[in-house]
C-alpha atoms as a PDB file:
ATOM      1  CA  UNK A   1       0.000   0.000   0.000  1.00  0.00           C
ATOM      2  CA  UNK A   2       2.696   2.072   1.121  1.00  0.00           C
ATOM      3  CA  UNK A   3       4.050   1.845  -2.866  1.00  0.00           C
ATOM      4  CA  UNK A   4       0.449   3.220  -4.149  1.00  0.00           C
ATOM      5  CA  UNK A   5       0.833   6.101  -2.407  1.00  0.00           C
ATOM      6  CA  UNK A   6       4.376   7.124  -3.094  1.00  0.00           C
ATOM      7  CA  UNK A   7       3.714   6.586  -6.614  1.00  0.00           C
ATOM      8  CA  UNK A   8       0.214   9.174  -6.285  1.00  0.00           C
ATOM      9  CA  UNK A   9       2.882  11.367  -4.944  1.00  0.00           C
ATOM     10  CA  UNK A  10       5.171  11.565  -7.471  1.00  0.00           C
ATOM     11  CA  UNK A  11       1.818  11.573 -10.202  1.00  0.00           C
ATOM     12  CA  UNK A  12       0.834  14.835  -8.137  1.00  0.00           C
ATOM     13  CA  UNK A  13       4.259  16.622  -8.390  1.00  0.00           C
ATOM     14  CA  UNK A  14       4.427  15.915 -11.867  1.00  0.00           C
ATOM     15  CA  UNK A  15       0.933  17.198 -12.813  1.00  0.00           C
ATOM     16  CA  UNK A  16       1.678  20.493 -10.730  1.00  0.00           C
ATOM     17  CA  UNK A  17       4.925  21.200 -12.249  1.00  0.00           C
ATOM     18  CA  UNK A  18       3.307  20.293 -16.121  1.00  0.00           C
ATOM     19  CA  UNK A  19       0.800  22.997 -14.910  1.00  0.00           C
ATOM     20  CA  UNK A  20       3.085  25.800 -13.512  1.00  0.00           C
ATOM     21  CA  UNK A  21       5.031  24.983 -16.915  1.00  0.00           C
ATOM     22  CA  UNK A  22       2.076  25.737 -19.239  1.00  0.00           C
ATOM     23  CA  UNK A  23       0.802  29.057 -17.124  1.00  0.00           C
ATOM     24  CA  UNK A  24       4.191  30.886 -18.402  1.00  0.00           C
ATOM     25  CA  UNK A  25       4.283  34.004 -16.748  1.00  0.00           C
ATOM     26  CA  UNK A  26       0.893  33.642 -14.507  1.00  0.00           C
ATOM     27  CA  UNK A  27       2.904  30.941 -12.698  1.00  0.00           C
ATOM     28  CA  UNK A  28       5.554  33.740 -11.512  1.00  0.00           C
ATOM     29  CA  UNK A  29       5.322  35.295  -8.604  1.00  0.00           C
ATOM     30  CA  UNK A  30       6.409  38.721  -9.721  1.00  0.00           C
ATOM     31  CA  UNK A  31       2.786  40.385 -10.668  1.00  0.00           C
ATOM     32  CA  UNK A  32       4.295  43.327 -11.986  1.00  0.00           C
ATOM     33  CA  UNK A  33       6.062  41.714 -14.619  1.00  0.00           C
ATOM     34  CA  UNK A  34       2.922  39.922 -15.919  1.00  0.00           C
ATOM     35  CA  UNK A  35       0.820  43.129 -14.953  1.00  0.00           C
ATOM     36  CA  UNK A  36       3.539  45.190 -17.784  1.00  0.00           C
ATOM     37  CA  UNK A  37       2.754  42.541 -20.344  1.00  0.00           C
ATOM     38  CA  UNK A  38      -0.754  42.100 -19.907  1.00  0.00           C
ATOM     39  CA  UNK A  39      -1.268  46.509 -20.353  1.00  0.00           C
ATOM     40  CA  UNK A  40       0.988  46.169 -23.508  1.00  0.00           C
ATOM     41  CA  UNK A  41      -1.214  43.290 -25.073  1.00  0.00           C
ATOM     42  CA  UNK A  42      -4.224  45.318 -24.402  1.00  0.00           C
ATOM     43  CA  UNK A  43      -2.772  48.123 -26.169  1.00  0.00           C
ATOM     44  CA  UNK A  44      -1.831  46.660 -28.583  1.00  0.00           C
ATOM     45  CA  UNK A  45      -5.581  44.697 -29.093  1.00  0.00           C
ATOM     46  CA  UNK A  46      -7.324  48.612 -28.645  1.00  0.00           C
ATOM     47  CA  UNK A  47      -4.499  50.435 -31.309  1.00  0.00           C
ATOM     48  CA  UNK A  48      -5.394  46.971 -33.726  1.00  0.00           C
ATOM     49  CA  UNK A  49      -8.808  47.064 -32.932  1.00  0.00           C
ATOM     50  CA  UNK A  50      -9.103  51.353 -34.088  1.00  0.00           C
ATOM     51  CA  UNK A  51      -7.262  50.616 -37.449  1.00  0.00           C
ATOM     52  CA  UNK A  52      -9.288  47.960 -38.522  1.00  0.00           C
ATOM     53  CA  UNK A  53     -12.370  49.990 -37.493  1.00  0.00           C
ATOM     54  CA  UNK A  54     -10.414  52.964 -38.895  1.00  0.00           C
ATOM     55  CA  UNK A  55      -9.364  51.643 -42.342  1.00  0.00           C
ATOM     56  CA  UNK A  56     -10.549  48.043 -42.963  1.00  0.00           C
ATOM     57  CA  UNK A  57     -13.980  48.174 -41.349  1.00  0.00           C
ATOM     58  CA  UNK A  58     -16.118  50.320 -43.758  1.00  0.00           C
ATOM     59  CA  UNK A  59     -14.378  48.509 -47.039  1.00  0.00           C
ATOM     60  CA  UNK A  60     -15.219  45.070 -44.928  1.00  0.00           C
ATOM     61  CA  UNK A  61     -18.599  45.962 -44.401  1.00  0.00           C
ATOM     62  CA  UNK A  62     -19.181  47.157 -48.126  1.00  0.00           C
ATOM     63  CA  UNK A  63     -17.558  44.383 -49.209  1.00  0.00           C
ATOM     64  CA  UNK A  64     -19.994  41.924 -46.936  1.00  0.00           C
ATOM     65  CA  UNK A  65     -23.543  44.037 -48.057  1.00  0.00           C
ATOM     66  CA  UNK A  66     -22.627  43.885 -51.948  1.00  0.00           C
ATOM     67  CA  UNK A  67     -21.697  40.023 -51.453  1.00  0.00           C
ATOM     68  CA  UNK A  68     -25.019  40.187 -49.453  1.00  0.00           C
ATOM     69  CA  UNK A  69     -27.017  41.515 -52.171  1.00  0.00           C
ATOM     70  CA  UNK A  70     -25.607  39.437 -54.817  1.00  0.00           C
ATOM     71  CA  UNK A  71     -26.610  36.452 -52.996  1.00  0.00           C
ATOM     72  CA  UNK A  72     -30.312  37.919 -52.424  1.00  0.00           C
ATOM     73  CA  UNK A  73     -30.367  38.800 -56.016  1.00  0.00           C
ATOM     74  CA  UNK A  74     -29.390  34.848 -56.857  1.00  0.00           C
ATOM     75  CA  UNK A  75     -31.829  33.882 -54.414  1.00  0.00           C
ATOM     76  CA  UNK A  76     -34.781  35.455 -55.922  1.00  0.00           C
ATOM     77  CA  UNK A  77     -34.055  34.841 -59.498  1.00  0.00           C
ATOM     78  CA  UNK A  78     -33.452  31.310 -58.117  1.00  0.00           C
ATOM     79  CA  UNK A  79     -36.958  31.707 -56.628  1.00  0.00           C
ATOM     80  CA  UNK A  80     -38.400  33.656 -60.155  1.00  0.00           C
ATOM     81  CA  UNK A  81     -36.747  30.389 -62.025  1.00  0.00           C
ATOM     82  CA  UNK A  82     -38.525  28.010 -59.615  1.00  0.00           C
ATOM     83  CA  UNK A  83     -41.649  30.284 -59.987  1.00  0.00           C
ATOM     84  CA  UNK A  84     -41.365  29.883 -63.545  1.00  0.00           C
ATOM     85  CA  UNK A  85     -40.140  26.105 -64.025  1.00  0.00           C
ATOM     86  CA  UNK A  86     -43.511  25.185 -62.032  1.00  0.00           C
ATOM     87  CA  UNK A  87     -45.444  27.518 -64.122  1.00  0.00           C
ATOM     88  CA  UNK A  88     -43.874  26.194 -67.399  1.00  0.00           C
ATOM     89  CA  UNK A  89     -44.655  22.353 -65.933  1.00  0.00           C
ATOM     90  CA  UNK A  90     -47.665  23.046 -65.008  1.00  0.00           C
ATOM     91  CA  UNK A  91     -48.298  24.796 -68.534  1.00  0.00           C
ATOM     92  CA  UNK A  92     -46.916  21.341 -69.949  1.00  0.00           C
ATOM     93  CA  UNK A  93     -48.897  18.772 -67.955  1.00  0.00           C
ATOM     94  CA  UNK A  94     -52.021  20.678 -69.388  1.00  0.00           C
ATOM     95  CA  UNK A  95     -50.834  20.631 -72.767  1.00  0.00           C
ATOM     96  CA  UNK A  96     -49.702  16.751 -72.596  1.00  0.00           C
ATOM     97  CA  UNK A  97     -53.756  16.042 -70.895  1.00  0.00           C
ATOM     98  CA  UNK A  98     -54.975  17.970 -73.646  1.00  0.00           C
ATOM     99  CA  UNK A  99     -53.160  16.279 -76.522  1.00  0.00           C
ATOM    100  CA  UNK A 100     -53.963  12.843 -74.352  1.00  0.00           C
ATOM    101  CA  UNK A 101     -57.907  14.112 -74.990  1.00  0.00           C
ATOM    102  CA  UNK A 102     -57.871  14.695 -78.279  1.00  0.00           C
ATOM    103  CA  UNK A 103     -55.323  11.956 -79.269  1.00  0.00           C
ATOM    104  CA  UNK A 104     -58.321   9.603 -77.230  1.00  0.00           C
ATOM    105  CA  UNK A 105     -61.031  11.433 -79.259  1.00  0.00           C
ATOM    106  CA  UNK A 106     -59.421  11.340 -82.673  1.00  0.00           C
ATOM    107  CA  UNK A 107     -59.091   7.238 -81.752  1.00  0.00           C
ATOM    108  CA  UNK A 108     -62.247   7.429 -81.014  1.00  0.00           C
ATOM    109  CA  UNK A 109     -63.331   8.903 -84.024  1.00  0.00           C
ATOM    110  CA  UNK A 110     -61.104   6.477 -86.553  1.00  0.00           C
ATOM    111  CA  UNK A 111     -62.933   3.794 -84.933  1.00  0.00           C
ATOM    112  CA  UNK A 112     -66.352   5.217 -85.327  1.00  0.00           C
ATOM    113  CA  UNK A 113     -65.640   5.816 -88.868  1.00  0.00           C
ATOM    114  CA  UNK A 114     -63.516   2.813 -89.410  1.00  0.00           C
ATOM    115  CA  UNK A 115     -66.978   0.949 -87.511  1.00  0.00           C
ATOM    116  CA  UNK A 116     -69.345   2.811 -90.263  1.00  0.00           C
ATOM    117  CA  UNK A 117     -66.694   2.185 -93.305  1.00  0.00           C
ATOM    118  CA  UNK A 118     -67.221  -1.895 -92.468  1.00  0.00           C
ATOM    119  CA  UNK A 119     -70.515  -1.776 -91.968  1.00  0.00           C
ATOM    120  CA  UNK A 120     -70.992   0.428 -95.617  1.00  0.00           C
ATOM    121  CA  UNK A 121     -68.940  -2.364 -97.338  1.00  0.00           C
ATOM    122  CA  UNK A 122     -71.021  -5.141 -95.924  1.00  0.00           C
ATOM    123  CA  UNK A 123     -73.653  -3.815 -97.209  1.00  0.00           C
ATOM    124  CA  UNK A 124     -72.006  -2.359-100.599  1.00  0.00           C
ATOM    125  CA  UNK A 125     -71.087  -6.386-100.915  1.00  0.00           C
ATOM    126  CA  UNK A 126     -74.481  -7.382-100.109  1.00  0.00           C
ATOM    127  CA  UNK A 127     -76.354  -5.479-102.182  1.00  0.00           C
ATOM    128  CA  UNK A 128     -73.740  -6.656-104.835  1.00  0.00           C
ATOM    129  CA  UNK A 129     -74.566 -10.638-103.927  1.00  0.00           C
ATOM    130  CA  UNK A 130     -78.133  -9.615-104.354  1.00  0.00           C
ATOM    131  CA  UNK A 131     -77.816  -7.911-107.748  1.00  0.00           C
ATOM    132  CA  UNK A 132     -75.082 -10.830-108.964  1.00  0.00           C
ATOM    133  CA  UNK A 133     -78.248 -13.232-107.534  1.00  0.00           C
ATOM    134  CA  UNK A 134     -81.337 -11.342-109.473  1.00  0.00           C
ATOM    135  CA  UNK A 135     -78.899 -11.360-112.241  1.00  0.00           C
ATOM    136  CA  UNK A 136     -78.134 -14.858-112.330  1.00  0.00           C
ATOM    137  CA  UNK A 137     -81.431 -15.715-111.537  1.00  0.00           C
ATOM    138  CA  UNK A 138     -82.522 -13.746-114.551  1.00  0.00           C
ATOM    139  CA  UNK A 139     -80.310 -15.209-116.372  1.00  0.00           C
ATOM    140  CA  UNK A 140     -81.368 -18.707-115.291  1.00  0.00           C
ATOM    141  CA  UNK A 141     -84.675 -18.156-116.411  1.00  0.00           C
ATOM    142  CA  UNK A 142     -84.173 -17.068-119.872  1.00  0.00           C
ATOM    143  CA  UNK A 143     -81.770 -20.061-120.282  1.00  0.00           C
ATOM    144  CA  UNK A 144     -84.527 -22.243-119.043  1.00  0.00           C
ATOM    145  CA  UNK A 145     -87.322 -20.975-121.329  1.00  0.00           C
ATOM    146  CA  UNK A 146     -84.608 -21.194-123.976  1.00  0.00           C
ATOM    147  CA  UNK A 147     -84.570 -24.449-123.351  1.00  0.00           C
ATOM    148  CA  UNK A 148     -87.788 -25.337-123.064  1.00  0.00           C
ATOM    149  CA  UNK A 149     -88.660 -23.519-126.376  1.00  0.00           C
ATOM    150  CA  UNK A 150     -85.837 -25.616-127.853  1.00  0.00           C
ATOM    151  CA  UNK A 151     -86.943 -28.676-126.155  1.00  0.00           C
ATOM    152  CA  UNK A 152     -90.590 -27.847-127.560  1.00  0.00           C
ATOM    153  CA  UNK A 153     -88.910 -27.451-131.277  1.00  0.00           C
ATOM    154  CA  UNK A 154     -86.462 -30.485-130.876  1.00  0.00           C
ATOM    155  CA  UNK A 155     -90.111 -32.315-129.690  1.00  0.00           C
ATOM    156  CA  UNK A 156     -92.654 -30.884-132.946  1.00  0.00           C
ATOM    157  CA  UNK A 157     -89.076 -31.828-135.136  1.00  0.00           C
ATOM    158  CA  UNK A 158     -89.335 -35.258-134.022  1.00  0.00           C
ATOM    159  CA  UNK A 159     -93.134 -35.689-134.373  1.00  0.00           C
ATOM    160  CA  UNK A 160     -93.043 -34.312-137.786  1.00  0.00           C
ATOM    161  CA  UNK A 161     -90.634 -36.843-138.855  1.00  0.00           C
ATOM    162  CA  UNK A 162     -92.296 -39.386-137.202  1.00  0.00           C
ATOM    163  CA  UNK A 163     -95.279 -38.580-138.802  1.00  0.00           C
ATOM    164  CA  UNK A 164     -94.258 -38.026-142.010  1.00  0.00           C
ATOM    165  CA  UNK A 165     -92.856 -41.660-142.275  1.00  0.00           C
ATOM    166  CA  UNK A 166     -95.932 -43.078-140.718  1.00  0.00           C
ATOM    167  CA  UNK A 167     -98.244 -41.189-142.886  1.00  0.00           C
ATOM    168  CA  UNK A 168     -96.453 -40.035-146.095  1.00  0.00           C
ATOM    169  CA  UNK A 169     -98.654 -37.975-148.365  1.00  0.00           C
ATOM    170  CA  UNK A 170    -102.019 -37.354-147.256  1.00  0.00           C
ATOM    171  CA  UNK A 171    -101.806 -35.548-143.877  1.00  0.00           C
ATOM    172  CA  UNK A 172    -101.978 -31.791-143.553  1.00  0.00           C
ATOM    173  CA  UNK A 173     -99.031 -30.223-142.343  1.00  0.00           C
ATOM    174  CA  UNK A 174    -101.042 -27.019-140.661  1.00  0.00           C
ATOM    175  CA  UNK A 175    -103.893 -29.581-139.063  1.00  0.00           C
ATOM    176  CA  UNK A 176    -100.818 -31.471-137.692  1.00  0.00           C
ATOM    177  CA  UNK A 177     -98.623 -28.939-136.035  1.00  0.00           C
ATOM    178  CA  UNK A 178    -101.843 -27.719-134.110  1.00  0.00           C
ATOM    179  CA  UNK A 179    -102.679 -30.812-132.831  1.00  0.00           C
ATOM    180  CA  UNK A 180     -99.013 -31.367-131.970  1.00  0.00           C
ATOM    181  CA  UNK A 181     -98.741 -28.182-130.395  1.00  0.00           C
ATOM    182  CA  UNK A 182    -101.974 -28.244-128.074  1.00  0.00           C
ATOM    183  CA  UNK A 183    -100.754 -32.246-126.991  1.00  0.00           C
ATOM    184  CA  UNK A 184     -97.024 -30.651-126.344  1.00  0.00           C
ATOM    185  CA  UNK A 185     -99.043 -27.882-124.331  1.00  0.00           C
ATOM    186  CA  UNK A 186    -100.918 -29.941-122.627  1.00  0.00           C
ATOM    187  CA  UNK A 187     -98.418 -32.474-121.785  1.00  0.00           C
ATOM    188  CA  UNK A 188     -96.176 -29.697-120.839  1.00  0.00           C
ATOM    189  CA  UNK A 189     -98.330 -28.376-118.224  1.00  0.00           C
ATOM    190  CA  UNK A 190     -98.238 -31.770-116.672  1.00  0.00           C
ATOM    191  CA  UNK A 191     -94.503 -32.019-116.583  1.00  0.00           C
ATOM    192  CA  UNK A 192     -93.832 -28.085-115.738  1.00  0.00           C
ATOM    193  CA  UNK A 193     -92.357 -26.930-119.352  1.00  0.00           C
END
């Protein structure tokens, strides 16, 4: 124990001389000297002191309100740029909705008319098939009575020559084709000719 306390000892002289060491002059014990020094420090602080406030303090100050001013100045065009970048975004979202609107509508529109351009060449084509139809069925028609008048010939040729070999010289070729055509008539009607 007796070790711990000689060594505190020896810690406590050493801090107190470290101490003294870094005072300087406050440590010595003749005030005058230190009172000398101390007058001539504040003299020299108050004559430094008047010729900066003499000759360096107006210029200073200048200096600090025009910097001061040029920074307000970059702070409100800063702010009048801000201002105007929100106006000028704002002014561009409305133009992009609008063009969205009327890009929408004119889509809108292309389909309506693309919608009313189908449905007029459905019915262009229809009323094509329809006239192609009456046409062909037209033409259908004629062939068929064509036919049938050529059917009707092909049928009075045949009985004529039939009827000329049965009876050669004596029959009445006038008389004949009557009778042939009222029996072709009538037998026609049966058969739908």
């Amino acid at each position: 124990m007796n070790l711990v306390f000689v060594n505190m000892a020896e810690i406590l002289s050493e801090v107190t001389k470290f101490v003294e060491k870094c005072l300087g002059p406050l440590g010595v014990e003749d005030i005058s000297a230190t009172l000398k020094s101390f007058t001539i420090q504040l003299i020299a602080t108050l004559i430094l002191f008047i010729f900066v406030r003499m000759f360096l303090w107006k210029p200073i100050t200048e200096l600090l309100e025009k910097r001061k001013e040029i920074i307000d100045d970059e702070l409100n065009s800063a702010k009048e740029a801000n201002a105007k970048a929100k106006s000028l975004k704002e002014e561009a979202d409305s133009i992009y909705k609008e063009a969205r609107s009327k890009i929408r509508t004119m889509l809108e529109e292309a389909e309506k008319n693309g919608q009313i351009r189908r449905e007029e060449i459905i019915n262009e084509a229809k009323d094509e098939a329809k006239r192609r139809l009456q046409t062909v069925d037209s033409e259908i028609e004629y062939e068929i009575q064509k036919k049938n008048k050529e059917i009707k010939q092909a049928i009075v040729d045949i009985a004529f020559k039939a009827a000329e070999k049965i009876i050669k010289h004596e029959v009445n070729e006038e008389k004949y084709l009557d009778l042939v055509n009222e029996m072709i008539d009538n037998e026609g009607d049966k058969y739908g000719l």
